[in-house]
C-alpha atoms as a PDB file:
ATOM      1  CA  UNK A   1      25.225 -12.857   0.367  1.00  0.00           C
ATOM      2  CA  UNK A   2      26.797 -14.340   3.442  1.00  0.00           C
ATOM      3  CA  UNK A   3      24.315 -16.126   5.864  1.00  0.00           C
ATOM      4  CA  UNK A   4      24.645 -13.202   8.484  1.00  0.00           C
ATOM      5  CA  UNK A   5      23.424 -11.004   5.143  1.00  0.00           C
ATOM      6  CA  UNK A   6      20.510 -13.106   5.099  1.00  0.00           C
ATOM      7  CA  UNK A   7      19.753 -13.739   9.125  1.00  0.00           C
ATOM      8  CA  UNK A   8      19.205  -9.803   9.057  1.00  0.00           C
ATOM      9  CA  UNK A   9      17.732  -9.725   5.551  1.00  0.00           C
ATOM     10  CA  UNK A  10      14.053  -7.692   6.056  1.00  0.00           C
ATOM     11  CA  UNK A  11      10.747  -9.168   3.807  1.00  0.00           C
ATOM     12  CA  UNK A  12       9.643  -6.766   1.561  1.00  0.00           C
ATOM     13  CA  UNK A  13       5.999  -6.855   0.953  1.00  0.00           C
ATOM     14  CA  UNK A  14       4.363  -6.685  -2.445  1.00  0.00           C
ATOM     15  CA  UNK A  15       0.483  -5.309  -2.612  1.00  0.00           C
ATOM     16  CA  UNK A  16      -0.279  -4.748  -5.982  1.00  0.00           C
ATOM     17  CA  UNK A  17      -4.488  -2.900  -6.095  1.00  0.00           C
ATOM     18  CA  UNK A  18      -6.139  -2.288  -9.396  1.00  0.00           C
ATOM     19  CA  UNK A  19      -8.634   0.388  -8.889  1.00  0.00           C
ATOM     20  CA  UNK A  20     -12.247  -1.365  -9.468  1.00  0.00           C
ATOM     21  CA  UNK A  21     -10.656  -5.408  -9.950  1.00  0.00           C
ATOM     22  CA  UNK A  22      -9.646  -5.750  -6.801  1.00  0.00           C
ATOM     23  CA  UNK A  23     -10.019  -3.261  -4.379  1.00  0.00           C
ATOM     24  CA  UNK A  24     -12.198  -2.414  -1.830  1.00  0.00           C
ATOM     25  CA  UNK A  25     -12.892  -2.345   2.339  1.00  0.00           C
ATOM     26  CA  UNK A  26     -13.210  -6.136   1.984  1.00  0.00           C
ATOM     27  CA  UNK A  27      -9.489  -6.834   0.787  1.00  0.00           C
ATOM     28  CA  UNK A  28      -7.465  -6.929   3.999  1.00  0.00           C
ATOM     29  CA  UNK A  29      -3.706  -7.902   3.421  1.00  0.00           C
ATOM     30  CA  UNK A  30      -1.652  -8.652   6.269  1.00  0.00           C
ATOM     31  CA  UNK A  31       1.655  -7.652   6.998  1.00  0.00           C
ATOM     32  CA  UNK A  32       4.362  -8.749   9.627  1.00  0.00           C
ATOM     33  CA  UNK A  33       5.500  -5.881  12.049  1.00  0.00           C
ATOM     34  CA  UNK A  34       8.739  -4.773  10.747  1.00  0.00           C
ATOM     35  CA  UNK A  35       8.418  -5.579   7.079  1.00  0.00           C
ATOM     36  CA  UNK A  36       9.405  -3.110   4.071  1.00  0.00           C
ATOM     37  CA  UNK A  37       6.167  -2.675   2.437  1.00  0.00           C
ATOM     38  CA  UNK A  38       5.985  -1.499  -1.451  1.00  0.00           C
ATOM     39  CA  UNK A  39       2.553  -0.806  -2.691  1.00  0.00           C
ATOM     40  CA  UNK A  40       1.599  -0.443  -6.140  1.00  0.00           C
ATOM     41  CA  UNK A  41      -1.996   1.241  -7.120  1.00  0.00           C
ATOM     42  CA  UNK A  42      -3.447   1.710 -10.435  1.00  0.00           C
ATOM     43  CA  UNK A  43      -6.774   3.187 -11.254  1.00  0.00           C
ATOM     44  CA  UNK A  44      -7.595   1.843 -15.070  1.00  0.00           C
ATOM     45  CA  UNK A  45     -10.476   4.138 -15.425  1.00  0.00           C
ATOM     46  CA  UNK A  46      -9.281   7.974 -13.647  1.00  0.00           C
ATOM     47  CA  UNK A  47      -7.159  10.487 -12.571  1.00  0.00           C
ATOM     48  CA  UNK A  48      -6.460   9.224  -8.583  1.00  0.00           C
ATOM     49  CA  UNK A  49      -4.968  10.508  -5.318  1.00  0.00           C
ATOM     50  CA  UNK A  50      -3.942   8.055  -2.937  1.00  0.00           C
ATOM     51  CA  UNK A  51      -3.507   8.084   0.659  1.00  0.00           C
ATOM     52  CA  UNK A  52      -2.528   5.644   3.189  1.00  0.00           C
ATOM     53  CA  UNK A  53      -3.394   6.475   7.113  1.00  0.00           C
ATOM     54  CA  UNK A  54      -1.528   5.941  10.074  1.00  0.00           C
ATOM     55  CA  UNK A  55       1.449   6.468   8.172  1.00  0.00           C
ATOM     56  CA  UNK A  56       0.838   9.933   6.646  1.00  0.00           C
ATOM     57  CA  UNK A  57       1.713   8.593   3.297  1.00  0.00           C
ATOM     58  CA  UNK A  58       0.309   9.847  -0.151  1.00  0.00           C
ATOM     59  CA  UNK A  59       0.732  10.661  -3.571  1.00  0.00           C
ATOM     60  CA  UNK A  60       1.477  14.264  -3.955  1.00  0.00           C
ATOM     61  CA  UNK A  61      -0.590  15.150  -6.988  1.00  0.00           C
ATOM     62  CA  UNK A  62      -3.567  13.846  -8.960  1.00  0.00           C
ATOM     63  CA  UNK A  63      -1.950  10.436 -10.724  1.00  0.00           C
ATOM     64  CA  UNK A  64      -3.085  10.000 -14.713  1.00  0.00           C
ATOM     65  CA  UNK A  65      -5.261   7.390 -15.525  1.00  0.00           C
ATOM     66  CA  UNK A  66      -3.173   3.895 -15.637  1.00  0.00           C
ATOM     67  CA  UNK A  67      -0.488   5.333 -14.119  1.00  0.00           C
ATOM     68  CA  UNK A  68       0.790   2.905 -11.232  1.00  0.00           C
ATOM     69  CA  UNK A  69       1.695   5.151  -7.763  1.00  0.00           C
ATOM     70  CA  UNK A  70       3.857   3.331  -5.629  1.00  0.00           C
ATOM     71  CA  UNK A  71       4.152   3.834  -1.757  1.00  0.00           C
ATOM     72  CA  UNK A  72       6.985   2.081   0.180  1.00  0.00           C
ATOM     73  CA  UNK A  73       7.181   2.410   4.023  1.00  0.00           C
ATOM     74  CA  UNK A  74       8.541   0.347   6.754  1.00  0.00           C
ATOM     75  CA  UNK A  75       5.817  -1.300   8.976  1.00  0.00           C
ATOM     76  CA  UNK A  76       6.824  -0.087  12.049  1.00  0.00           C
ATOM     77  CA  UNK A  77       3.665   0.311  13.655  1.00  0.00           C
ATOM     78  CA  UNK A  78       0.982  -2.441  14.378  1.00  0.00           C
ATOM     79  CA  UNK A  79      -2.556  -2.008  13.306  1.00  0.00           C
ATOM     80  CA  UNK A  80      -5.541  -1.969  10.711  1.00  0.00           C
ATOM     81  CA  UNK A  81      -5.176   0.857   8.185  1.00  0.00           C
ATOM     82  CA  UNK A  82      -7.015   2.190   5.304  1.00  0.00           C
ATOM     83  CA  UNK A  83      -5.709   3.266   1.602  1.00  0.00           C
ATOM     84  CA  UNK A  84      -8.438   5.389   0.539  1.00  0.00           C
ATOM     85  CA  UNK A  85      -8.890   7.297  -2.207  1.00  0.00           C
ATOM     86  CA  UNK A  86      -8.956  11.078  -1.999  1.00  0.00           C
ATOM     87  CA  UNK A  87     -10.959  11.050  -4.841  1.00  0.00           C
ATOM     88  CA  UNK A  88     -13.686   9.052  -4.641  1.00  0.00           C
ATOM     89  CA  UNK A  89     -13.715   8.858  -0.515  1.00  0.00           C
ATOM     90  CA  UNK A  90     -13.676   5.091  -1.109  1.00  0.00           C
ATOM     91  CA  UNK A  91     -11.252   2.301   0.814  1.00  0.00           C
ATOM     92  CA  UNK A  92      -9.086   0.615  -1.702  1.00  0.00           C
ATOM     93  CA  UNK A  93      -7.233  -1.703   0.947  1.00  0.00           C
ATOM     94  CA  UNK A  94      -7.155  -2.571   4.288  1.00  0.00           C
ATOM     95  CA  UNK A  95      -3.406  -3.500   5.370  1.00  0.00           C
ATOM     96  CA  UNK A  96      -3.226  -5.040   8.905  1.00  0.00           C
ATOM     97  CA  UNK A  97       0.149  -4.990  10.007  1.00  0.00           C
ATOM     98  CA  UNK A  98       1.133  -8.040  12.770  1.00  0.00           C
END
């Protein structure tokens, strides 16, 4: 990679939630304005829906127990948002984007 590769490289950002180890309105991860943002949820012990506000994004369909969904979005718009589950009504993570 050449060092203008790397000047205009963009961070990707890893969140990684387990559903009920370490979730909840209390985990707030933040996130630099601009960044590629991959999250990874997995709910150990049911079916899940996922959705992430502010940026409209969500897993289409109920996901199996253990089964990782993964959201990636650019953070292209500053704030404090919620991923909730759709099934339980609960907050899973709060990502505030800088």
């Amino acid at each position: 990679m050449s060092s203008d590769e790397t000047a205009n490289a963009v961070e990707i950002v890893e969140v990684s939630v387990t559903v009920g180890v370490d979730s909840g309105p209390d985990r707030i991860v933040r996130i630099p304005l601009g960044s590629s943002v991959r999250v990874t949820l997995v709910n150990p012990n049911g079916v899940e829906e996922y959705h992430l506000h502010g940026y409209d994004v969500d897993s289409s369909s109920d996901i199996p127990v253990g089964t990782p969904a993964v959201f990636e979005f650019e953070a292209i718009t500053a704030g404090s948002f919620e991923i909730e589950s759709h099934i339980s009504k609960t907050v899973l993570v709060v990502l505030e984007i800088e």
